[in-house]
Protein backbone atom coordinates (compact mmCIF):
# COMPACT_ATOMS: atom_id res chain seq x y z
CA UNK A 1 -2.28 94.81 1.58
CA UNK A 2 -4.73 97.67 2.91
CA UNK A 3 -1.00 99.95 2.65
CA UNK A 4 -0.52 99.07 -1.24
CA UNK A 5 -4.10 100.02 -2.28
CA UNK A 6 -3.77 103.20 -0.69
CA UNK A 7 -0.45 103.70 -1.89
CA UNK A 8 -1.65 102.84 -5.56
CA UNK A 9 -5.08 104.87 -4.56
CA UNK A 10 -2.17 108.14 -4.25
CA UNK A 11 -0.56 106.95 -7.04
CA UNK A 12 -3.03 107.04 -9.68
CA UNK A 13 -5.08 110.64 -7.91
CA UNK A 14 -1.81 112.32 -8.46
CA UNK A 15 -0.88 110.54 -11.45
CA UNK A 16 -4.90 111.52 -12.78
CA UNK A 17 -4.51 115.49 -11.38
CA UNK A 18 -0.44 116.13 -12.56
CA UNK A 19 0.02 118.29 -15.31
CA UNK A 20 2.76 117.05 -17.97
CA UNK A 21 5.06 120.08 -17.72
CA UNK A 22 7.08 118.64 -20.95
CA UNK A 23 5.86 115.57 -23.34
CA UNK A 24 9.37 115.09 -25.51
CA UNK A 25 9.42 112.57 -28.35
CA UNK A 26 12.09 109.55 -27.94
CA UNK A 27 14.61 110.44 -30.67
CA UNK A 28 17.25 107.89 -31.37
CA UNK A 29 21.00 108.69 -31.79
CA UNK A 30 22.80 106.69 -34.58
CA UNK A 31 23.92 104.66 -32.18
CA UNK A 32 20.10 103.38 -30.73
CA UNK A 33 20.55 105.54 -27.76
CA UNK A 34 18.44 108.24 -26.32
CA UNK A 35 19.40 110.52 -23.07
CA UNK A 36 17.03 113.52 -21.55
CA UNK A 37 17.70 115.37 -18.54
CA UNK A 38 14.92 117.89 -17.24
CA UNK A 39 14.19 119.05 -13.72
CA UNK A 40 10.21 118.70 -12.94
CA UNK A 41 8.58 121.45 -10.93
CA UNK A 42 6.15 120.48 -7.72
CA UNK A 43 3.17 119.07 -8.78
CA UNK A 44 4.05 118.58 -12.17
CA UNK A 45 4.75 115.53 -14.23
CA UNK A 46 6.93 114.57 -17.86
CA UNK A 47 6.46 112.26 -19.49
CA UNK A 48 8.73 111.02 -22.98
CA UNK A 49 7.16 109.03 -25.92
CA UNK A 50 8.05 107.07 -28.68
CA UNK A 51 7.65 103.70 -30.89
CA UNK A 52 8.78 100.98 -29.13
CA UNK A 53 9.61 97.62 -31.96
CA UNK A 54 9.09 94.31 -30.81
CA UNK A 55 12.28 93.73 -32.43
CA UNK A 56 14.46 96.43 -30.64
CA UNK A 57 13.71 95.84 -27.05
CA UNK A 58 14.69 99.24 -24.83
CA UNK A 59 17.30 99.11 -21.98
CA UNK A 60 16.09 101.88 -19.75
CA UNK A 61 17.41 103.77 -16.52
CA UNK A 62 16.86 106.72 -14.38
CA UNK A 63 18.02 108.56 -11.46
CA UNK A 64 16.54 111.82 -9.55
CA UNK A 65 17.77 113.73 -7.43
CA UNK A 66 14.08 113.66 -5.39
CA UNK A 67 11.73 111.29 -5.04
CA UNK A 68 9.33 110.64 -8.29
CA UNK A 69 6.70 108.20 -8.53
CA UNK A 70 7.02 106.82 -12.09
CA UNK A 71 5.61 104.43 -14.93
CA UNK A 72 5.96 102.90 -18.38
CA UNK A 73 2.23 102.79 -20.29
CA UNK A 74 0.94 102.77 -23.99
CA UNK A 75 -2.75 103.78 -24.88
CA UNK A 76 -5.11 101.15 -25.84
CA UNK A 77 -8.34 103.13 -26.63
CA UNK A 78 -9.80 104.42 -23.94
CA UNK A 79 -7.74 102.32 -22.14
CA UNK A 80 -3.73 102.43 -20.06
CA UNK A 81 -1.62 99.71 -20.57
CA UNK A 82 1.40 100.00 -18.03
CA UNK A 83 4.59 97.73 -18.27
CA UNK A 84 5.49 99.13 -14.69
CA UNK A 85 4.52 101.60 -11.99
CA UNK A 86 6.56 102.63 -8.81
CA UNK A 87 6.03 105.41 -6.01
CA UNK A 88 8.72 107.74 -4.66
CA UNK A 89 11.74 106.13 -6.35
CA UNK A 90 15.02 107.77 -6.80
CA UNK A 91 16.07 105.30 -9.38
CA UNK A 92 15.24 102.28 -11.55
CA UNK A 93 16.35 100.25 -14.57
CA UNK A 94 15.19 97.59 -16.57
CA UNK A 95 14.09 96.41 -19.74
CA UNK A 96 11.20 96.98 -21.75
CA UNK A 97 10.17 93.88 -24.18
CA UNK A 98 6.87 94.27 -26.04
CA UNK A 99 5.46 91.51 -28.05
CA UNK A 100 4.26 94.33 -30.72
CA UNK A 101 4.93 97.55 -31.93
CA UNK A 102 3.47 100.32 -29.75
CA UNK A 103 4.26 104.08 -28.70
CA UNK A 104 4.69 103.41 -25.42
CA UNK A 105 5.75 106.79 -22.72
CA UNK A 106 7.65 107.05 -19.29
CA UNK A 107 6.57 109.03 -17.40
CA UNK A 108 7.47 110.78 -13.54
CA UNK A 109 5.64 112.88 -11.25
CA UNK A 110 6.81 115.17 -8.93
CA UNK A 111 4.74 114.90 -5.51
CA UNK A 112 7.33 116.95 -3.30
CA UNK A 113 7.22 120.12 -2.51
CA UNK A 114 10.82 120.94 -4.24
CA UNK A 115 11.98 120.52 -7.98
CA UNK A 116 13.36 117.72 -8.85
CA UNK A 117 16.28 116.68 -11.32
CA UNK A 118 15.76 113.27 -13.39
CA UNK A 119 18.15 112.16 -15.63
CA UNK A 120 16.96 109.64 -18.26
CA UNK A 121 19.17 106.78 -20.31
CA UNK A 122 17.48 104.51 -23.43
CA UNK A 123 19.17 102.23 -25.06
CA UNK A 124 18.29 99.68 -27.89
């Protein structure tokens, strides 16, 4: 347990002291899809941001060519809300499901020393 805080401790310093080095808007194709490649330099983060509907719930999936540490959130105030959070992934998919209608971002940072490549894949 003592590991996970102090992974999560990591997690949310470098999360708190990356700069964004790109926020793009989510812009849907005709066909409810969305792809973004971008290669993040050391240190930095991206992040990509949109309105999520309740009604249209997002299919998403990544893969890097490094490791990123990554997560889904929305702003509530002063506040984070985060649908999920990993450290030093490569990859992940899932699906994103709100019960209302929120911007809601994902977001990687790079903690390597080394750029790294993500590619990104929405679907509604």
């Amino acid at each position: 347990m003592k590991n996970h805080r102090l992974a999560f401790a990591a997690f949310a310093a470098t999360a708190f002291l990356a700069t964004p080095s790109l926020a793009a808007d989510i812009r849907w194709s005709s066909g409810d899809t969305f792809q973004h490649t971008e290669t993040i330099a050391p240190g930095k983060a991206t992040e990509l941001c949109g309105a999520i509907e309740s009604r249209l719930p997002v299919e998403w999936r990544y893969v890097a060519d490094g490791p990123l540490s990554f997560d889904i959130h929305r702003h509530s105030g002063a506040d984070v809300v985060y649908a999920t959070r990993s450290y030093l992934t490569r990859e992940q998919n899932g699906k994103l499901s709100p019960t209302f209608n929120f911007d809601w971002c994902w977001m990687w940072i790079n903690e390597s020393t080394e750029a790294v490549t993500v590619r990104v894949d929405l679907k509604r």
